[in-house]
PDB file of N, CA and C in Angstrom:
ATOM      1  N   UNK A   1     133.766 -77.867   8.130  1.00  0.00           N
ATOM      2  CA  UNK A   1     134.114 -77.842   9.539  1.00  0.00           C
ATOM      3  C   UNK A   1     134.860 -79.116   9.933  1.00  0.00           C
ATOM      4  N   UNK A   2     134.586 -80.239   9.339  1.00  0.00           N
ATOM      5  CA  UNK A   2     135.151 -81.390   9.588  1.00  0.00           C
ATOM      6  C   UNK A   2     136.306 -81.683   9.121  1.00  0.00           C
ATOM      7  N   UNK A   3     136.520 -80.830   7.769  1.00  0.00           N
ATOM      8  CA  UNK A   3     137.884 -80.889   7.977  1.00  0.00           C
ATOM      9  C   UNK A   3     139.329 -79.811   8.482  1.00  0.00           C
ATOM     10  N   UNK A   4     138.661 -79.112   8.793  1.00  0.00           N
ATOM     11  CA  UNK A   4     139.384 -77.811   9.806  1.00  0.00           C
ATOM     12  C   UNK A   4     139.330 -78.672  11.167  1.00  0.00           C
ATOM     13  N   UNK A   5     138.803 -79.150  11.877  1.00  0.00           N
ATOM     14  CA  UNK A   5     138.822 -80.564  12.986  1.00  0.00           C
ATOM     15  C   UNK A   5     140.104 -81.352  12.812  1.00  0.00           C
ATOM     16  N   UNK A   6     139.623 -81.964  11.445  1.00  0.00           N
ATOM     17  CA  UNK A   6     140.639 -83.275  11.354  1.00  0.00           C
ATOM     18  C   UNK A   6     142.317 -82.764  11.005  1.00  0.00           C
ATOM     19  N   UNK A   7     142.605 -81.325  10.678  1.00  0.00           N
ATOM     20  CA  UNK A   7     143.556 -80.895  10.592  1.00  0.00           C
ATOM     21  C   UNK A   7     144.290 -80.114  11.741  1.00  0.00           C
ATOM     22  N   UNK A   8     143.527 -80.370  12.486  1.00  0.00           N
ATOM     23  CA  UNK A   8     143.857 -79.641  14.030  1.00  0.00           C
ATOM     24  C   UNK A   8     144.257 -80.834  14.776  1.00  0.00           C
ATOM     25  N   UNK A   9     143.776 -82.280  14.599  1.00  0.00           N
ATOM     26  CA  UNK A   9     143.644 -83.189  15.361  1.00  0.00           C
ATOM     27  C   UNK A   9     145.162 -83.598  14.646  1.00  0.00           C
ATOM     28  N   UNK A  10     145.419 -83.380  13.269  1.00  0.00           N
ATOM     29  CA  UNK A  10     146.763 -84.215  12.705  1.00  0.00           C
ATOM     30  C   UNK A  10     147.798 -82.777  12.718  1.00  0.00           C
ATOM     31  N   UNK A  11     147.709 -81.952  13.569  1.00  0.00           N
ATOM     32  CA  UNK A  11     148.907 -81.102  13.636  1.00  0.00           C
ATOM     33  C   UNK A  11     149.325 -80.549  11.905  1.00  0.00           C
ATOM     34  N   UNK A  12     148.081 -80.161  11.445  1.00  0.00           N
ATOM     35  CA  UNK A  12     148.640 -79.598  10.144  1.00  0.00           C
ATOM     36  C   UNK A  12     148.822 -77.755  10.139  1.00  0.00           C
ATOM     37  N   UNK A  13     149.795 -77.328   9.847  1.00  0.00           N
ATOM     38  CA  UNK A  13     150.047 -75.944   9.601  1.00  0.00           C
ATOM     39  C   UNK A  13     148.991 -75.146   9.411  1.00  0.00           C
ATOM     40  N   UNK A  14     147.889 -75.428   8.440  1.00  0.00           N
ATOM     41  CA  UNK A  14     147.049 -73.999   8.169  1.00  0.00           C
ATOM     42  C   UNK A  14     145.777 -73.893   9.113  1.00  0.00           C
ATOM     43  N   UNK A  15     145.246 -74.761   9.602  1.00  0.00           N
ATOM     44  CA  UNK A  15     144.201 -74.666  10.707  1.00  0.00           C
ATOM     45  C   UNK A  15     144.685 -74.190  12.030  1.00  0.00           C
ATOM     46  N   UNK A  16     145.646 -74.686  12.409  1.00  0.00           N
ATOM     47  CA  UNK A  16     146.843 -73.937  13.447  1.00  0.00           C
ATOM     48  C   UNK A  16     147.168 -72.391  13.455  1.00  0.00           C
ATOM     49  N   UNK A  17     147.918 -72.154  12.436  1.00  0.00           N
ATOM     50  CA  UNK A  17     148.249 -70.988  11.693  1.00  0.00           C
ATOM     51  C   UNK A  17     146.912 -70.012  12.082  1.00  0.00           C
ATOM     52  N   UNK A  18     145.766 -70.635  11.699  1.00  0.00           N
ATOM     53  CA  UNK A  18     144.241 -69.416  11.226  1.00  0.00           C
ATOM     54  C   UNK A  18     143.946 -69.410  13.084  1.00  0.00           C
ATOM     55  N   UNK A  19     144.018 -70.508  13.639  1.00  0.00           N
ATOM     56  CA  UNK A  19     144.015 -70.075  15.360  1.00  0.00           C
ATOM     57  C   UNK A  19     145.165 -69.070  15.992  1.00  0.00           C
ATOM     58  N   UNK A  20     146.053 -69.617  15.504  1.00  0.00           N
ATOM     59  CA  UNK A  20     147.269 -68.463  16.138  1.00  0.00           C
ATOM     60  C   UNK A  20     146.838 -66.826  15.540  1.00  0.00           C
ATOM     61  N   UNK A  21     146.658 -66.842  14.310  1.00  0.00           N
ATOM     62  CA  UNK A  21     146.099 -65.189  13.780  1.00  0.00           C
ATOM     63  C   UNK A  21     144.412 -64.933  14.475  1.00  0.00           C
ATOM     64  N   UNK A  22     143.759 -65.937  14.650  1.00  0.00           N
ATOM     65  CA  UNK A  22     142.700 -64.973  15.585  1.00  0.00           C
ATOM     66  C   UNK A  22     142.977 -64.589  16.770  1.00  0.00           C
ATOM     67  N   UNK A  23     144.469 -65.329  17.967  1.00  0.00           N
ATOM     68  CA  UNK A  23     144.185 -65.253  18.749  1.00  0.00           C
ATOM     69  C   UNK A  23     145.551 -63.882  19.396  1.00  0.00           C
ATOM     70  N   UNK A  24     145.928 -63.232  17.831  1.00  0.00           N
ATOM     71  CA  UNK A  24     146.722 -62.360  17.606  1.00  0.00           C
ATOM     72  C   UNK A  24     145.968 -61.151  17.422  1.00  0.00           C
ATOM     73  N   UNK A  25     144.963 -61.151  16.366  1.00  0.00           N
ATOM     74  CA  UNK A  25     144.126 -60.275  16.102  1.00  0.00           C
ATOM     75  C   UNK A  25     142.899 -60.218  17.508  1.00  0.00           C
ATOM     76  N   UNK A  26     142.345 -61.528  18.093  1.00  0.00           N
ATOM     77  CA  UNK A  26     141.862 -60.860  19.430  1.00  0.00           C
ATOM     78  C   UNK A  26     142.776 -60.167  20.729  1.00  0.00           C
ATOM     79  N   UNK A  27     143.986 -59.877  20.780  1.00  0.00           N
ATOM     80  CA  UNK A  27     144.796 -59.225  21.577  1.00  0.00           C
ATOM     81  C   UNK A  27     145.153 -57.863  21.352  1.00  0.00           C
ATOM     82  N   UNK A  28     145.089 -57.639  19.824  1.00  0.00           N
ATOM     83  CA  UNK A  28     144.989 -56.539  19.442  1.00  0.00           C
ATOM     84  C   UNK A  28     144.201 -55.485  19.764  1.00  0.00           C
ATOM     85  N   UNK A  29     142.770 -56.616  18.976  1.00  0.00           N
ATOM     86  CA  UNK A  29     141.340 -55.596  20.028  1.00  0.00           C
ATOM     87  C   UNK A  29     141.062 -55.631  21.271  1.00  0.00           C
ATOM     88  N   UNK A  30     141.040 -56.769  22.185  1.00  0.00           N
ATOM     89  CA  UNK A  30     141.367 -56.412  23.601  1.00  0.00           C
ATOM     90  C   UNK A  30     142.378 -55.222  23.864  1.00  0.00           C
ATOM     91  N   UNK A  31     143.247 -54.806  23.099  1.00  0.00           N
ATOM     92  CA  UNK A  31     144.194 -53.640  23.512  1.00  0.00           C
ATOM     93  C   UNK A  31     143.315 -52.591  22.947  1.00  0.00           C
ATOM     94  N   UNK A  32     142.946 -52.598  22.119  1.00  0.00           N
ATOM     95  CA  UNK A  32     142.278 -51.346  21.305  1.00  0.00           C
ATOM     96  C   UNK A  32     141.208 -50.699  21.903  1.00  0.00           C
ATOM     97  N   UNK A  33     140.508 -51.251  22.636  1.00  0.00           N
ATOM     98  CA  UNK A  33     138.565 -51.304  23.400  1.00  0.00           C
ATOM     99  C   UNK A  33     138.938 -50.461  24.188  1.00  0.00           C
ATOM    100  N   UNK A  34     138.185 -49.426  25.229  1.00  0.00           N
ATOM    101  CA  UNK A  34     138.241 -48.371  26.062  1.00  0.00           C
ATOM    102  C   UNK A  34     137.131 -48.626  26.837  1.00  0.00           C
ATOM    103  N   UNK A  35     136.706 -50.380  27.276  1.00  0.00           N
ATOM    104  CA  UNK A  35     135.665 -50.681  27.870  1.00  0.00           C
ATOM    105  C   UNK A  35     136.197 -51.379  29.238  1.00  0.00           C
ATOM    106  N   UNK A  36     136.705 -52.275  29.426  1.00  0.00           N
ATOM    107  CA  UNK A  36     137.259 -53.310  30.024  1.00  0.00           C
ATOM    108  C   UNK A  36     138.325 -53.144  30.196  1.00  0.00           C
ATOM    109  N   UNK A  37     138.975 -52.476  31.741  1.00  0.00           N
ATOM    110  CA  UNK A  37     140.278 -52.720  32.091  1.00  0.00           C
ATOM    111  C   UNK A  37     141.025 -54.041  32.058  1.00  0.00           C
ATOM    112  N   UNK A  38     139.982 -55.182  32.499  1.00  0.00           N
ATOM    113  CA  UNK A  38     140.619 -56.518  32.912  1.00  0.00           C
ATOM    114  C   UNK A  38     141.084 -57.189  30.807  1.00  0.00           C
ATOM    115  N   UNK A  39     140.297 -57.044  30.250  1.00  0.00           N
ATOM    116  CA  UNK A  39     140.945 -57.457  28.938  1.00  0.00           C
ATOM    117  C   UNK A  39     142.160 -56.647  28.119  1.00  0.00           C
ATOM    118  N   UNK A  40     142.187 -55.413  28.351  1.00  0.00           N
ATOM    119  CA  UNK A  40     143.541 -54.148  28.596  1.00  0.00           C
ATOM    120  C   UNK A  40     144.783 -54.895  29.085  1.00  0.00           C
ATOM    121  N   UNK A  41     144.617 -55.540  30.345  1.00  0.00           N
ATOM    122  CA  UNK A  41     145.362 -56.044  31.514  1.00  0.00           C
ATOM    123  C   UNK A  41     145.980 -57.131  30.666  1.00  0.00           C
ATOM    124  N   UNK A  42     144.778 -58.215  29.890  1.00  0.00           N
ATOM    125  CA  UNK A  42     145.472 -58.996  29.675  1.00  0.00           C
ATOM    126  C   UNK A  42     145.878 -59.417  27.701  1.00  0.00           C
ATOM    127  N   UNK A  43     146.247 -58.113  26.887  1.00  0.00           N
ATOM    128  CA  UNK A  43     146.229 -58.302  25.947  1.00  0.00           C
ATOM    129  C   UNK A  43     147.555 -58.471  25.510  1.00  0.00           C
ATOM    130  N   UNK A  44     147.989 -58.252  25.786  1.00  0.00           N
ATOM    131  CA  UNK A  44     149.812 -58.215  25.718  1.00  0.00           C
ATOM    132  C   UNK A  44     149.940 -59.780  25.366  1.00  0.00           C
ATOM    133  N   UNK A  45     149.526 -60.182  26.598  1.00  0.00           N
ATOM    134  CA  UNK A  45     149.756 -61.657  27.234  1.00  0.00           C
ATOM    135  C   UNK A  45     149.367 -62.787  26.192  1.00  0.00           C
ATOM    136  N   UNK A  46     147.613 -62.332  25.542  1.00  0.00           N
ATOM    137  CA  UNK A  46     147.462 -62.698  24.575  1.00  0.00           C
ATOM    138  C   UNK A  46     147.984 -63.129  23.003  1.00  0.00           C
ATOM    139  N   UNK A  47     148.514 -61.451  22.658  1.00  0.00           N
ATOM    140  CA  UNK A  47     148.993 -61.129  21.732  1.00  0.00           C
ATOM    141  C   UNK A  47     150.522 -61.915  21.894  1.00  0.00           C
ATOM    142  N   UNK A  48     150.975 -61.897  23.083  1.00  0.00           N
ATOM    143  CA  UNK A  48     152.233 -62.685  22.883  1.00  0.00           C
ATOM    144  C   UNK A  48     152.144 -64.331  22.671  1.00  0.00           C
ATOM    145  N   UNK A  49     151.332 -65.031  23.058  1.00  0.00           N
ATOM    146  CA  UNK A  49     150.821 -66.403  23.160  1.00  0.00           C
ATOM    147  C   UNK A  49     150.782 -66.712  22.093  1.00  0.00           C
ATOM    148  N   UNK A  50     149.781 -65.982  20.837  1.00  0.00           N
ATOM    149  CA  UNK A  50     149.260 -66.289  19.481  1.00  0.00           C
ATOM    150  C   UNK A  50     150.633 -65.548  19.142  1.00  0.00           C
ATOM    151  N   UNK A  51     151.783 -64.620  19.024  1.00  0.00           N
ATOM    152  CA  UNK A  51     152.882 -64.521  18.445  1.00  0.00           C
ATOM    153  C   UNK A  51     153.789 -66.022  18.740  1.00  0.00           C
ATOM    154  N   UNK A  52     153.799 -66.686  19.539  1.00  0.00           N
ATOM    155  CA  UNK A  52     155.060 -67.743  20.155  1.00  0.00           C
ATOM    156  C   UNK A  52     154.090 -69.055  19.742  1.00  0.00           C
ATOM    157  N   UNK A  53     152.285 -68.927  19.641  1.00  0.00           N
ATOM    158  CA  UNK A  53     151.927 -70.175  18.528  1.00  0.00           C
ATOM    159  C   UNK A  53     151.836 -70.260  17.371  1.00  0.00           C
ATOM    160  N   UNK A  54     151.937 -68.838  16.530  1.00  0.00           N
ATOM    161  CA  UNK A  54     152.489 -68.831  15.248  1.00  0.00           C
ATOM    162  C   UNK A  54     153.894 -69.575  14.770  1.00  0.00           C
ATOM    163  N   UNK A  55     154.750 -68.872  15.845  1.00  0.00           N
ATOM    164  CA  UNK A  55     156.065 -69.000  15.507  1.00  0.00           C
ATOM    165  C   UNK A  55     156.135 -70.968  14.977  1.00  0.00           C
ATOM    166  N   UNK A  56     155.963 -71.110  16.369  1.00  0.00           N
ATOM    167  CA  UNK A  56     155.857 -72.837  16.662  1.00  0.00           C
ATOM    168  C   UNK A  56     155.115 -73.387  15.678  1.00  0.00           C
ATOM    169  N   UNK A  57     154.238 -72.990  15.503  1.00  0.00           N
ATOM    170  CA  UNK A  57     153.176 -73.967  14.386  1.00  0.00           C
ATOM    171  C   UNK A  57     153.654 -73.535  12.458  1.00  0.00           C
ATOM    172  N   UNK A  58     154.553 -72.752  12.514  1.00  0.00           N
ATOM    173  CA  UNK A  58     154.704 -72.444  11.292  1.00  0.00           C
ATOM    174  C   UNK A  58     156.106 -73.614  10.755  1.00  0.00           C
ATOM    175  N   UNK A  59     156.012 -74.098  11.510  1.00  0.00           N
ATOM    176  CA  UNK A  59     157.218 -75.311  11.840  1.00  0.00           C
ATOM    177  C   UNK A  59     156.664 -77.014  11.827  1.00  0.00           C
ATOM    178  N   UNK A  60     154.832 -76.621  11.559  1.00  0.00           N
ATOM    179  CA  UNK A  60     154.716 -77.980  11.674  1.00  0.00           C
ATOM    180  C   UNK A  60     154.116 -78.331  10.056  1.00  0.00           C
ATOM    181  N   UNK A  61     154.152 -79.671   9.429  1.00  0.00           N
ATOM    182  CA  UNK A  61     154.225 -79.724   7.834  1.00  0.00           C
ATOM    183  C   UNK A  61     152.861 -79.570   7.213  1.00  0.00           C
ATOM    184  N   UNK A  62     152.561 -79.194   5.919  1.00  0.00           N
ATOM    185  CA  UNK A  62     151.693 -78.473   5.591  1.00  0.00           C
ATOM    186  C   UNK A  62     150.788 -79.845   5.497  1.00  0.00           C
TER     187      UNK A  62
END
């Protein structure tokens, strides 16, 4: 855990990277669920956020 921390704190690619894909894969299932209009509402939004912090962070050095 401490060092998934210290690689977040020094802007390294793969701890970045593994946040941008959960927060791709949680937009997904917020779209997918047939429970919660308000997470429906806002999965797009999600899914686009973790697409545009992938993009960006796949740009920063390993």
């Amino acid at each position: 855990m401490s060092l998934f921390l210290n690689g977040l704190l020094r802007l390294r690619r793969g701890p970045w990277e593994m946040l941008a894909t959960i927060l791709i894969a949680l937009g997904v299932v917020m779209l997918m669920q047939p429970f919660a209009m308000v997470l429906f509402t806002y999965s797009f939004i999600v899914t686009l956020v973790g697409t545009v912090r992938f993009i960006i962070v796949s740009h920063f050095p390993e």
